[in-house]
PDB file of N, CA and C in Angstrom:
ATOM      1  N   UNK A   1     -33.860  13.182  97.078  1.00  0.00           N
ATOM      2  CA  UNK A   1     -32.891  12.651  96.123  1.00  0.00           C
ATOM      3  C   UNK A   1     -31.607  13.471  96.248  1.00  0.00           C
ATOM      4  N   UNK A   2     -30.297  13.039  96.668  1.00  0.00           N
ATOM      5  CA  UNK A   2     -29.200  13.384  96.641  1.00  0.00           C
ATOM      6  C   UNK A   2     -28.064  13.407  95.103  1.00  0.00           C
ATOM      7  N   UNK A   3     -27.872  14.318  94.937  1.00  0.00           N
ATOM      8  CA  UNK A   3     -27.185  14.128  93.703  1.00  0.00           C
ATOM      9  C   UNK A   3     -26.360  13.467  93.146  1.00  0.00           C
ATOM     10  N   UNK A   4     -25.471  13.021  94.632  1.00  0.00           N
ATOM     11  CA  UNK A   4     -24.569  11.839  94.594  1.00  0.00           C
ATOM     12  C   UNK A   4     -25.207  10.734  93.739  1.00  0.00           C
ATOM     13  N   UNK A   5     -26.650  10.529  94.059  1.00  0.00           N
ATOM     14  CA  UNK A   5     -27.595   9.141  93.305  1.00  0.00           C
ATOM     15  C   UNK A   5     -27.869   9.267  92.202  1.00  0.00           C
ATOM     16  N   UNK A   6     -27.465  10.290  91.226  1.00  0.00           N
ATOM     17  CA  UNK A   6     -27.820  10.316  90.062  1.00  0.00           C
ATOM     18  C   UNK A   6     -26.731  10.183  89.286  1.00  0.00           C
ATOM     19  N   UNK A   7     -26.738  10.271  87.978  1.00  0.00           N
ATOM     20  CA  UNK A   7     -25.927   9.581  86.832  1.00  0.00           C
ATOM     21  C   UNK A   7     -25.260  11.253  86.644  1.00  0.00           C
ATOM     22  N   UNK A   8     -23.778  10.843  86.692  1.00  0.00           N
ATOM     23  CA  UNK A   8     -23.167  11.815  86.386  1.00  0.00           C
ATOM     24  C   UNK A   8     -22.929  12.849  87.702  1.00  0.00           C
ATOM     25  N   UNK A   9     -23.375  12.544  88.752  1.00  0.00           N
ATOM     26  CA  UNK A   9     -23.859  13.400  90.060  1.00  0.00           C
ATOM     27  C   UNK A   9     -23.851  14.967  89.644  1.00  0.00           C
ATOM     28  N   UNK A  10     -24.722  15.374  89.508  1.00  0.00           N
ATOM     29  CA  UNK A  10     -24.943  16.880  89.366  1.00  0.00           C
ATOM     30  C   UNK A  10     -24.329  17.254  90.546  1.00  0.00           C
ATOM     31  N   UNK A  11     -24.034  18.764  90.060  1.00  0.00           N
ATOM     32  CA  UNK A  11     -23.259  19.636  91.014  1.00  0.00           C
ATOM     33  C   UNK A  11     -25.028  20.044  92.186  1.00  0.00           C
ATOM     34  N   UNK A  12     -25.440  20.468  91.525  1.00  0.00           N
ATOM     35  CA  UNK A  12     -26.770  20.707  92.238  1.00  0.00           C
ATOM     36  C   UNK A  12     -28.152  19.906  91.938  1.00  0.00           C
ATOM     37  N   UNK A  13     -28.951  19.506  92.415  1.00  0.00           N
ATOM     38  CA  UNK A  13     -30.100  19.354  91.564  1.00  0.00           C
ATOM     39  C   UNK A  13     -31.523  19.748  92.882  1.00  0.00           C
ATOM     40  N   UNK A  14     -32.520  20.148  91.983  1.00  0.00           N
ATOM     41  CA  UNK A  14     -33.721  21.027  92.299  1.00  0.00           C
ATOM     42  C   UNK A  14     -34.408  19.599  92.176  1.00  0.00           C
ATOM     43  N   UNK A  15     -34.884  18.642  93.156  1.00  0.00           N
ATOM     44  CA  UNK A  15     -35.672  17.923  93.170  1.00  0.00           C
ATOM     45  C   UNK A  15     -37.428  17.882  92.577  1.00  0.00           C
ATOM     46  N   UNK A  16     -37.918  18.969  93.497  1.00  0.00           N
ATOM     47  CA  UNK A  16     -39.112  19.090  92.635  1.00  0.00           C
ATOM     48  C   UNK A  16     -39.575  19.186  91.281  1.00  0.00           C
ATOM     49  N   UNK A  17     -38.171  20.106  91.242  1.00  0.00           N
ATOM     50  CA  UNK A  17     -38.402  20.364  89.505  1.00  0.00           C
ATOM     51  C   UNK A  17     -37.584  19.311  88.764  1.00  0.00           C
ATOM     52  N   UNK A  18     -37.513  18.305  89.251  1.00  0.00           N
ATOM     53  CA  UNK A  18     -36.076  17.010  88.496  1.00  0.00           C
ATOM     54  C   UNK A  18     -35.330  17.822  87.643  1.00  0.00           C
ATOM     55  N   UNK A  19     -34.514  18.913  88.457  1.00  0.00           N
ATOM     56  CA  UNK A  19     -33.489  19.454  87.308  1.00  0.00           C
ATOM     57  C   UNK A  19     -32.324  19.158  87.770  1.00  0.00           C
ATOM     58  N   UNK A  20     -31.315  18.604  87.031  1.00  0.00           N
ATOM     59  CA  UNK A  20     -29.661  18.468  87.554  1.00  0.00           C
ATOM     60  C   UNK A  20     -29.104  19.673  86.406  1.00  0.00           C
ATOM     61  N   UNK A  21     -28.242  20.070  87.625  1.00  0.00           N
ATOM     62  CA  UNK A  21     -27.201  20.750  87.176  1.00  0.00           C
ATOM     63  C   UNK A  21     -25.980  20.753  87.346  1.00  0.00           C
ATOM     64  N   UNK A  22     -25.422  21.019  85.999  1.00  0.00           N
ATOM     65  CA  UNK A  22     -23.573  20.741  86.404  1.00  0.00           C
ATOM     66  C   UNK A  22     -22.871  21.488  86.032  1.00  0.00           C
ATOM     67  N   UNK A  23     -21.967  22.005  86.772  1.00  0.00           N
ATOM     68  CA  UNK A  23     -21.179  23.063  86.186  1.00  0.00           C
ATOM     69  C   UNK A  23     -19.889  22.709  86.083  1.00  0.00           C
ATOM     70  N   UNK A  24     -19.631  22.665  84.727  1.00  0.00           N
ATOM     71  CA  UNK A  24     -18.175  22.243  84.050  1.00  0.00           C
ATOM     72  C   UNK A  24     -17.200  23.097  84.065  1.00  0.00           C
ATOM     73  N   UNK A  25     -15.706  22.377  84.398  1.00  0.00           N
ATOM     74  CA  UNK A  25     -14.879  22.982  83.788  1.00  0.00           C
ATOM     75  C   UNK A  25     -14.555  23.181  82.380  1.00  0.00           C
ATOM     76  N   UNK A  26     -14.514  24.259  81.879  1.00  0.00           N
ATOM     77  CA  UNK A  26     -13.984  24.181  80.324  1.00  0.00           C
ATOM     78  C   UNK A  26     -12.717  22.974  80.141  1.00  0.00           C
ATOM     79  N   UNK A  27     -11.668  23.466  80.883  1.00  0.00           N
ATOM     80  CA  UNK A  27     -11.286  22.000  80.160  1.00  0.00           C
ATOM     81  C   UNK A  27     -11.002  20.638  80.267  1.00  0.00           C
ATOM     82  N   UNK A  28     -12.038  20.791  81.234  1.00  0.00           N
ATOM     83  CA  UNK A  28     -12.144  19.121  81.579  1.00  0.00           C
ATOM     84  C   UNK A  28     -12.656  18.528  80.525  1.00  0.00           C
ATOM     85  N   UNK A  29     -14.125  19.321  80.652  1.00  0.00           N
ATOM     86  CA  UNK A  29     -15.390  18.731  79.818  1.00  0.00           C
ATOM     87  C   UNK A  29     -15.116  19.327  78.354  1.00  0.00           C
ATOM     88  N   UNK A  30     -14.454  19.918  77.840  1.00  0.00           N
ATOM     89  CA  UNK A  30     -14.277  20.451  76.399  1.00  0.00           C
ATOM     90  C   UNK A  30     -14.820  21.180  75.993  1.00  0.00           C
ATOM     91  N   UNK A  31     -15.322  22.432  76.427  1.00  0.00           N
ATOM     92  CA  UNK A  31     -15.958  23.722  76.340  1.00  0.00           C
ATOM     93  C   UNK A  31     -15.785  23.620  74.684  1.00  0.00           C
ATOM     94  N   UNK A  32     -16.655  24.079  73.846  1.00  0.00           N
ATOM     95  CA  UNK A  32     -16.427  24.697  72.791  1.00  0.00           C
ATOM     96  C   UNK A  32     -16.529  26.158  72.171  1.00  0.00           C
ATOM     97  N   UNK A  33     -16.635  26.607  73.487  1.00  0.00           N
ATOM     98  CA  UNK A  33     -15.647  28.236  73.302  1.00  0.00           C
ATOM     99  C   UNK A  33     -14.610  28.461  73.668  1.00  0.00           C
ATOM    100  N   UNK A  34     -14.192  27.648  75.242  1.00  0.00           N
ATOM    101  CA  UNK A  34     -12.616  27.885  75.689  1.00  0.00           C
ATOM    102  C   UNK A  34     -11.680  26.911  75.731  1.00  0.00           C
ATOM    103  N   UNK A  35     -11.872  25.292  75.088  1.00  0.00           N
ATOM    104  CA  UNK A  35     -11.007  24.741  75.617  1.00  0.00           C
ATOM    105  C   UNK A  35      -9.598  25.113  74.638  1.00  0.00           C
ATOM    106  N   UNK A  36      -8.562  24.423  75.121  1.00  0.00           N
ATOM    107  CA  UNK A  36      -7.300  24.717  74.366  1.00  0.00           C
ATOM    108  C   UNK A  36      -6.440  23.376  74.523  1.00  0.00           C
ATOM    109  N   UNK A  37      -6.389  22.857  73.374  1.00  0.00           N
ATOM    110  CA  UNK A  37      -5.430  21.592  73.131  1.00  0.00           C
ATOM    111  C   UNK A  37      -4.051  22.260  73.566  1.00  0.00           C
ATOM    112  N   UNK A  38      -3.633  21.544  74.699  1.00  0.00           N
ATOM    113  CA  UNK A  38      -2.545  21.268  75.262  1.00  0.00           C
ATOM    114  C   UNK A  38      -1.219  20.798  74.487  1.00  0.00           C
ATOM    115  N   UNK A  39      -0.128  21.442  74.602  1.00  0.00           N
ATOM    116  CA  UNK A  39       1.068  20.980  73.907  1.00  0.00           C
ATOM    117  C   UNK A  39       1.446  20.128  73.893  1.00  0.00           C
ATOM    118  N   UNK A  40       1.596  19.582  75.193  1.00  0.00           N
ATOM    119  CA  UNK A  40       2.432  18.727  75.434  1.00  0.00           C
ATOM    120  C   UNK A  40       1.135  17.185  75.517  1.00  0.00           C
ATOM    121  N   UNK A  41       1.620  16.280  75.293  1.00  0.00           N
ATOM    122  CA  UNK A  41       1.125  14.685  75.668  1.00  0.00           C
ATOM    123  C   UNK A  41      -0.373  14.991  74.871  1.00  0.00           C
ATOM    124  N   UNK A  42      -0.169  15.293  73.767  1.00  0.00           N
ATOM    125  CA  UNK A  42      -1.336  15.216  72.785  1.00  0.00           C
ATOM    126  C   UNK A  42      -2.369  14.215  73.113  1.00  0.00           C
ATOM    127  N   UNK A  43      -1.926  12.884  72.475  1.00  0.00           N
ATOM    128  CA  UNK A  43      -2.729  12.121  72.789  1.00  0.00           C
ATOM    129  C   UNK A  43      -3.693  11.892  73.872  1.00  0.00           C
ATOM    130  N   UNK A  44      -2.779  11.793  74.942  1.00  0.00           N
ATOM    131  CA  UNK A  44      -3.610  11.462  76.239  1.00  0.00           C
ATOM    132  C   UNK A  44      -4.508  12.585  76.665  1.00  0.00           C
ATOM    133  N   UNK A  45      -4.243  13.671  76.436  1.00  0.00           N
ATOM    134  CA  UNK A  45      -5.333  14.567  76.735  1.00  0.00           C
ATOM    135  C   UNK A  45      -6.540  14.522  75.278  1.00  0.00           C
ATOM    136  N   UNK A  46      -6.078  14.457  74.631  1.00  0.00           N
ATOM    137  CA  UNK A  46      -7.155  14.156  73.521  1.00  0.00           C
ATOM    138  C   UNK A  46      -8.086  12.844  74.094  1.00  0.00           C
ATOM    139  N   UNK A  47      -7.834  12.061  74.266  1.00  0.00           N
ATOM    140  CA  UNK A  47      -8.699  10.827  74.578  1.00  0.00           C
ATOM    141  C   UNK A  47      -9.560  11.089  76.091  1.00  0.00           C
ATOM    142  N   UNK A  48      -8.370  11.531  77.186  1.00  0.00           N
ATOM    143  CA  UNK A  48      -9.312  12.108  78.108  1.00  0.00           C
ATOM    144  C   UNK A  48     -10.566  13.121  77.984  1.00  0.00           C
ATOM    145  N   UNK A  49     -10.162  13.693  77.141  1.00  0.00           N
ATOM    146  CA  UNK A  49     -11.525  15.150  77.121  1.00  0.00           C
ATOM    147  C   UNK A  49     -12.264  14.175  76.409  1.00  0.00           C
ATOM    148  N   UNK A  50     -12.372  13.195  75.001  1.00  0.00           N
ATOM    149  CA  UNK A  50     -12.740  12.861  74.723  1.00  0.00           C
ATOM    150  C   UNK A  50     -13.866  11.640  75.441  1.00  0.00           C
ATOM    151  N   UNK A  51     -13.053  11.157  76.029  1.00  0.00           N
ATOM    152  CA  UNK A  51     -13.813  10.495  77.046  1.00  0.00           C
ATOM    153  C   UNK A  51     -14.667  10.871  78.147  1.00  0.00           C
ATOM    154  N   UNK A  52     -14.740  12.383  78.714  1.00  0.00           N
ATOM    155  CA  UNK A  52     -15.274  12.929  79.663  1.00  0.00           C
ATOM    156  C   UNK A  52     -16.510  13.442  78.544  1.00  0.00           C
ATOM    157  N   UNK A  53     -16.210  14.190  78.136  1.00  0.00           N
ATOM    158  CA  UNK A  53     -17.587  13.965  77.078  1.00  0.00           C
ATOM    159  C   UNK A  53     -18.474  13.002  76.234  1.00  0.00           C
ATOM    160  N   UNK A  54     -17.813  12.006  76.070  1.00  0.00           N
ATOM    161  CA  UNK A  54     -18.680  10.594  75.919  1.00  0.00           C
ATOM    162  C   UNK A  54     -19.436  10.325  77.216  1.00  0.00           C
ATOM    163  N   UNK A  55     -18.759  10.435  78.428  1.00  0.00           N
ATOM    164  CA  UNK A  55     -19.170  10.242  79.599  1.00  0.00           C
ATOM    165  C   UNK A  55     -20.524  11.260  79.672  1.00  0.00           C
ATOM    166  N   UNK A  56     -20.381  12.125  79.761  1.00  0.00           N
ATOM    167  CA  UNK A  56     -21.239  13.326  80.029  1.00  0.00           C
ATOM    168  C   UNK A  56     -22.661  13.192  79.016  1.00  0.00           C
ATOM    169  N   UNK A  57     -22.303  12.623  77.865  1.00  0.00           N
ATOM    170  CA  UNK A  57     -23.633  12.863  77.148  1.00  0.00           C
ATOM    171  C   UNK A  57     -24.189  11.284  77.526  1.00  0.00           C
ATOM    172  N   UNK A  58     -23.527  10.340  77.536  1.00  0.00           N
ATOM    173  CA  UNK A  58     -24.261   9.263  78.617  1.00  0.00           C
ATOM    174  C   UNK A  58     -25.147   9.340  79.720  1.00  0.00           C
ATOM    175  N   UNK A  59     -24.444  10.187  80.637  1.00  0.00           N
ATOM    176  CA  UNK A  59     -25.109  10.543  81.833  1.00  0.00           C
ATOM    177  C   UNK A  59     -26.199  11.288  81.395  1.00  0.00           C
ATOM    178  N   UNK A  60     -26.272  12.185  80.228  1.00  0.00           N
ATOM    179  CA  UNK A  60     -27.338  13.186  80.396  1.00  0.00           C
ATOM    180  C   UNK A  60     -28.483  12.193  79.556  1.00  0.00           C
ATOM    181  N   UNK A  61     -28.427  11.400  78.762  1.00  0.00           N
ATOM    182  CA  UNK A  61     -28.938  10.743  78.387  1.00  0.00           C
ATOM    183  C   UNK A  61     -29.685   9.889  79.224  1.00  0.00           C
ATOM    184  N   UNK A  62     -29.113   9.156  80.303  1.00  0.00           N
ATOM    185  CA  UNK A  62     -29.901   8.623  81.442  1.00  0.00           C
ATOM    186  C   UNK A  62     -30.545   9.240  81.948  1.00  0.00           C
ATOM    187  N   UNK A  63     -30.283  10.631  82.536  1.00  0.00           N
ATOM    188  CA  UNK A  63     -30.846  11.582  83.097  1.00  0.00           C
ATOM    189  C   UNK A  63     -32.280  11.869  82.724  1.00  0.00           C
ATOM    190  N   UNK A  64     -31.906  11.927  81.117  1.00  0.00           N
ATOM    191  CA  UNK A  64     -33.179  12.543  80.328  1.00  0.00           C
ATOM    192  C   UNK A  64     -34.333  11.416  80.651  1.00  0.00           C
ATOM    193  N   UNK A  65     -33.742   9.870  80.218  1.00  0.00           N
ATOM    194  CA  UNK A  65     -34.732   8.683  80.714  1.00  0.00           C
ATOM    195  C   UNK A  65     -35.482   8.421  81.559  1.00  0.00           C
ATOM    196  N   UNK A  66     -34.608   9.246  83.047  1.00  0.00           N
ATOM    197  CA  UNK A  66     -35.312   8.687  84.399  1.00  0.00           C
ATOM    198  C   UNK A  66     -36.294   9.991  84.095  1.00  0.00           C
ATOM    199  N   UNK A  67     -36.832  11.249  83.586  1.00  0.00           N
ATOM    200  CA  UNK A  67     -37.321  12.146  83.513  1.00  0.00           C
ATOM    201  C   UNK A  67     -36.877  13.527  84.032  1.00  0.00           C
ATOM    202  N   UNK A  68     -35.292  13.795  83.917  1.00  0.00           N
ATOM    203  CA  UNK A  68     -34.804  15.109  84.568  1.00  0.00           C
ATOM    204  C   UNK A  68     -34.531  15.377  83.196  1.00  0.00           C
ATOM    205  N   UNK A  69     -34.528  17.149  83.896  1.00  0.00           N
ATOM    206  CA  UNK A  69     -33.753  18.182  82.174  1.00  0.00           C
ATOM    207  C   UNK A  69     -32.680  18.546  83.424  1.00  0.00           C
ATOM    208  N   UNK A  70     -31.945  18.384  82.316  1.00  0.00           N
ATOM    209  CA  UNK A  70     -30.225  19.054  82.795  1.00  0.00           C
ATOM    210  C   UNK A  70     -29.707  20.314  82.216  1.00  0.00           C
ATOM    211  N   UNK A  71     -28.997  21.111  82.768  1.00  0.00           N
ATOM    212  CA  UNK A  71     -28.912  22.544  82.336  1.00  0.00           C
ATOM    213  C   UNK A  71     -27.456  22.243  82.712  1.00  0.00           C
ATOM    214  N   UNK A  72     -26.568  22.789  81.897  1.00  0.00           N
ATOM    215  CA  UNK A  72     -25.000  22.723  81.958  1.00  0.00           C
ATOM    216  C   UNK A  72     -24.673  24.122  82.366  1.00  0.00           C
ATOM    217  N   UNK A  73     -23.350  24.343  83.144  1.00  0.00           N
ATOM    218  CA  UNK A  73     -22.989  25.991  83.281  1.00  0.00           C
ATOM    219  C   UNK A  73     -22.219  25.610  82.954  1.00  0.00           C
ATOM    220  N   UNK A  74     -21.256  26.202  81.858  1.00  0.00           N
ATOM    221  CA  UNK A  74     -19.964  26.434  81.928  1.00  0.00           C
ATOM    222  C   UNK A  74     -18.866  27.366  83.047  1.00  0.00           C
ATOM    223  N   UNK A  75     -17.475  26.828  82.916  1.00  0.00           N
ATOM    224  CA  UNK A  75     -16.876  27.539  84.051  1.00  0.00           C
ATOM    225  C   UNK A  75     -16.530  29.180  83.803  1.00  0.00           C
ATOM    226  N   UNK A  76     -16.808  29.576  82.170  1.00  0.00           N
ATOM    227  CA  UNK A  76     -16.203  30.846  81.928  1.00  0.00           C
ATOM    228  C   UNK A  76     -17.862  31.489  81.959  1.00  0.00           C
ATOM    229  N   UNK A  77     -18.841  31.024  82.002  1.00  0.00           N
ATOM    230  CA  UNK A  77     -20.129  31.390  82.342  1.00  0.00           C
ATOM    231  C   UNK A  77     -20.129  32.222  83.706  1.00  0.00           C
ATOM    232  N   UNK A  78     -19.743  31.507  85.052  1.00  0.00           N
ATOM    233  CA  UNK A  78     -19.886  31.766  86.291  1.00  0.00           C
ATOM    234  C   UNK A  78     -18.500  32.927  86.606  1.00  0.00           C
ATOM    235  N   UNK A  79     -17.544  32.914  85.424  1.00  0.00           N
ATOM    236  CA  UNK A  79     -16.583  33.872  85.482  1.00  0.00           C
ATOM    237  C   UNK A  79     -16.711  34.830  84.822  1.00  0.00           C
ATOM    238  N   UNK A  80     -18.063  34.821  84.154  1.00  0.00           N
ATOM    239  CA  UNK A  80     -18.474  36.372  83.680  1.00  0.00           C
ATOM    240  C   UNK A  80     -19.203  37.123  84.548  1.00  0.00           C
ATOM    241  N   UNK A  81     -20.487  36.938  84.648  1.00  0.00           N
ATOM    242  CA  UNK A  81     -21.136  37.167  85.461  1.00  0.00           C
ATOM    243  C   UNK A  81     -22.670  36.277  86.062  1.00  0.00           C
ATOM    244  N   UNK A  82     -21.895  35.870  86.953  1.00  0.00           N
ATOM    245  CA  UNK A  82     -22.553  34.932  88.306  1.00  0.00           C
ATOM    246  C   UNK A  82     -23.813  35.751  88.183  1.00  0.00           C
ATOM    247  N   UNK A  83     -24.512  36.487  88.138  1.00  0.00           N
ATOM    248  CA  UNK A  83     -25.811  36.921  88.223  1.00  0.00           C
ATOM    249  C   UNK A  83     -26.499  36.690  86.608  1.00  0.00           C
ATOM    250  N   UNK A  84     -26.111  36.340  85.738  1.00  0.00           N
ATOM    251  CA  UNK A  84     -26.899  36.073  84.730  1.00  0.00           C
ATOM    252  C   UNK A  84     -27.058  34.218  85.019  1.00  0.00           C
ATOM    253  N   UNK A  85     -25.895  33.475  85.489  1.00  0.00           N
ATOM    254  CA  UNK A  85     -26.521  32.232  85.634  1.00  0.00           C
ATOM    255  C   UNK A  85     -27.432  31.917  86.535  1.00  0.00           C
ATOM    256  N   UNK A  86     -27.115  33.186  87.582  1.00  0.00           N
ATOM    257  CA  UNK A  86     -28.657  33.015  88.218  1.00  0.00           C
ATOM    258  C   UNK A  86     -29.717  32.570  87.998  1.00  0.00           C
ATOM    259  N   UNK A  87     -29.967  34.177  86.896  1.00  0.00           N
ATOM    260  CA  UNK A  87     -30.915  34.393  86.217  1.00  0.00           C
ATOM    261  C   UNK A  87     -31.526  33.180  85.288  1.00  0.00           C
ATOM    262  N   UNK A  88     -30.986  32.400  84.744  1.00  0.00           N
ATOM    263  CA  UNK A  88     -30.862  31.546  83.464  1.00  0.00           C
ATOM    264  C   UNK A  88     -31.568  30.368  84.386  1.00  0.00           C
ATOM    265  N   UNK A  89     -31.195  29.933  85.848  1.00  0.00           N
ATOM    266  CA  UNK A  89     -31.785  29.126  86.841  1.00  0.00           C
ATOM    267  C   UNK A  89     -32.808  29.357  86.897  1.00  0.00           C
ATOM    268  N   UNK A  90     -33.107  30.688  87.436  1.00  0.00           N
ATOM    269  CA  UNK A  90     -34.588  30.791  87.882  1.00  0.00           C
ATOM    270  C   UNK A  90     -35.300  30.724  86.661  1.00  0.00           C
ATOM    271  N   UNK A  91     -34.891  31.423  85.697  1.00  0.00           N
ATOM    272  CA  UNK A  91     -35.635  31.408  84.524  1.00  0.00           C
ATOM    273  C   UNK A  91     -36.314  29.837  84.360  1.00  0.00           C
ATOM    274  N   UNK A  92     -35.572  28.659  84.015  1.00  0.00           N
ATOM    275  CA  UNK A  92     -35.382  27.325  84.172  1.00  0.00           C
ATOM    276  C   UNK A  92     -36.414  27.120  84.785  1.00  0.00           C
ATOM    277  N   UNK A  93     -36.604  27.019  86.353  1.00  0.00           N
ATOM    278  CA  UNK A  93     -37.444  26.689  87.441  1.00  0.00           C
ATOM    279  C   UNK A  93     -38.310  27.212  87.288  1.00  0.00           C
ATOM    280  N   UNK A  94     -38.921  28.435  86.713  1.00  0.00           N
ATOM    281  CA  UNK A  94     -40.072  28.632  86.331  1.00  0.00           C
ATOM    282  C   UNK A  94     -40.828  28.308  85.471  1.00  0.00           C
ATOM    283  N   UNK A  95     -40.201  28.029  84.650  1.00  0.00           N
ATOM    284  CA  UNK A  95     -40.391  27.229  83.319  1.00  0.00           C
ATOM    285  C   UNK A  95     -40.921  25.591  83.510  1.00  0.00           C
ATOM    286  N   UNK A  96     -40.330  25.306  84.469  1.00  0.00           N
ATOM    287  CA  UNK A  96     -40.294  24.026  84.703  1.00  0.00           C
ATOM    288  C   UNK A  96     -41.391  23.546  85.531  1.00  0.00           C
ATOM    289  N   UNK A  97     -41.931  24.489  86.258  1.00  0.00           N
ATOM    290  CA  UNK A  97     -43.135  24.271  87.372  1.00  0.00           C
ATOM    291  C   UNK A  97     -44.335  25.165  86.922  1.00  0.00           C
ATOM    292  N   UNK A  98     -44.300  24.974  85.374  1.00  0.00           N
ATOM    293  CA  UNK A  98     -45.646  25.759  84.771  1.00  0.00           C
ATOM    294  C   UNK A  98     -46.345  23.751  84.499  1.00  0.00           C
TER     295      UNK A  98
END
């Protein structure tokens, strides 16, 4: 299974273990620790984020249907330290193949 084929295309996904994963930009996807409403063109960025997150909990919602768990990274996650999302993976995958 290629990730491209799934809903929302995960950035990665662990087949055996049907896990997709995606790692967001804060402010694409609307982080709710870092995003920051933009000055300028209110609206349209309001409706976009808004819409990428309608999008996103759709997809994960399908996701959940066909039988995958999805694990989100955030982008200020992998800019702290890349070895705890590691960690948080494997943790995941073990969890997942009990």
């Amino acid at each position: 299974m290629y990730a491209n084929e799934l809903p929302g295309k995960p950035d990665f996904v662990f087949p055996d273990y049907r896990l997709a994963v995606f790692v967001d930009g804060c402010f694409w996807h609307g982080c709710p620790k870092c995003y920051r409403r933009p000055h300028s063109r209110q609206d349209y960025w309001d409706a976009k984020v808004q819409y990428n997150i309608s999008r996103d909990r759709r997809n994960r919602t399908k996701l959940r249907r066909m039988g995958w768990k999805i694990v989100r990274i955030w982008e200020h996650e992998i800019a702290g330290a890349l070895s705890d999302v590691c960690a948080k993976l494997k943790k995941l995958i073990r969890e997942y193949n009990r």
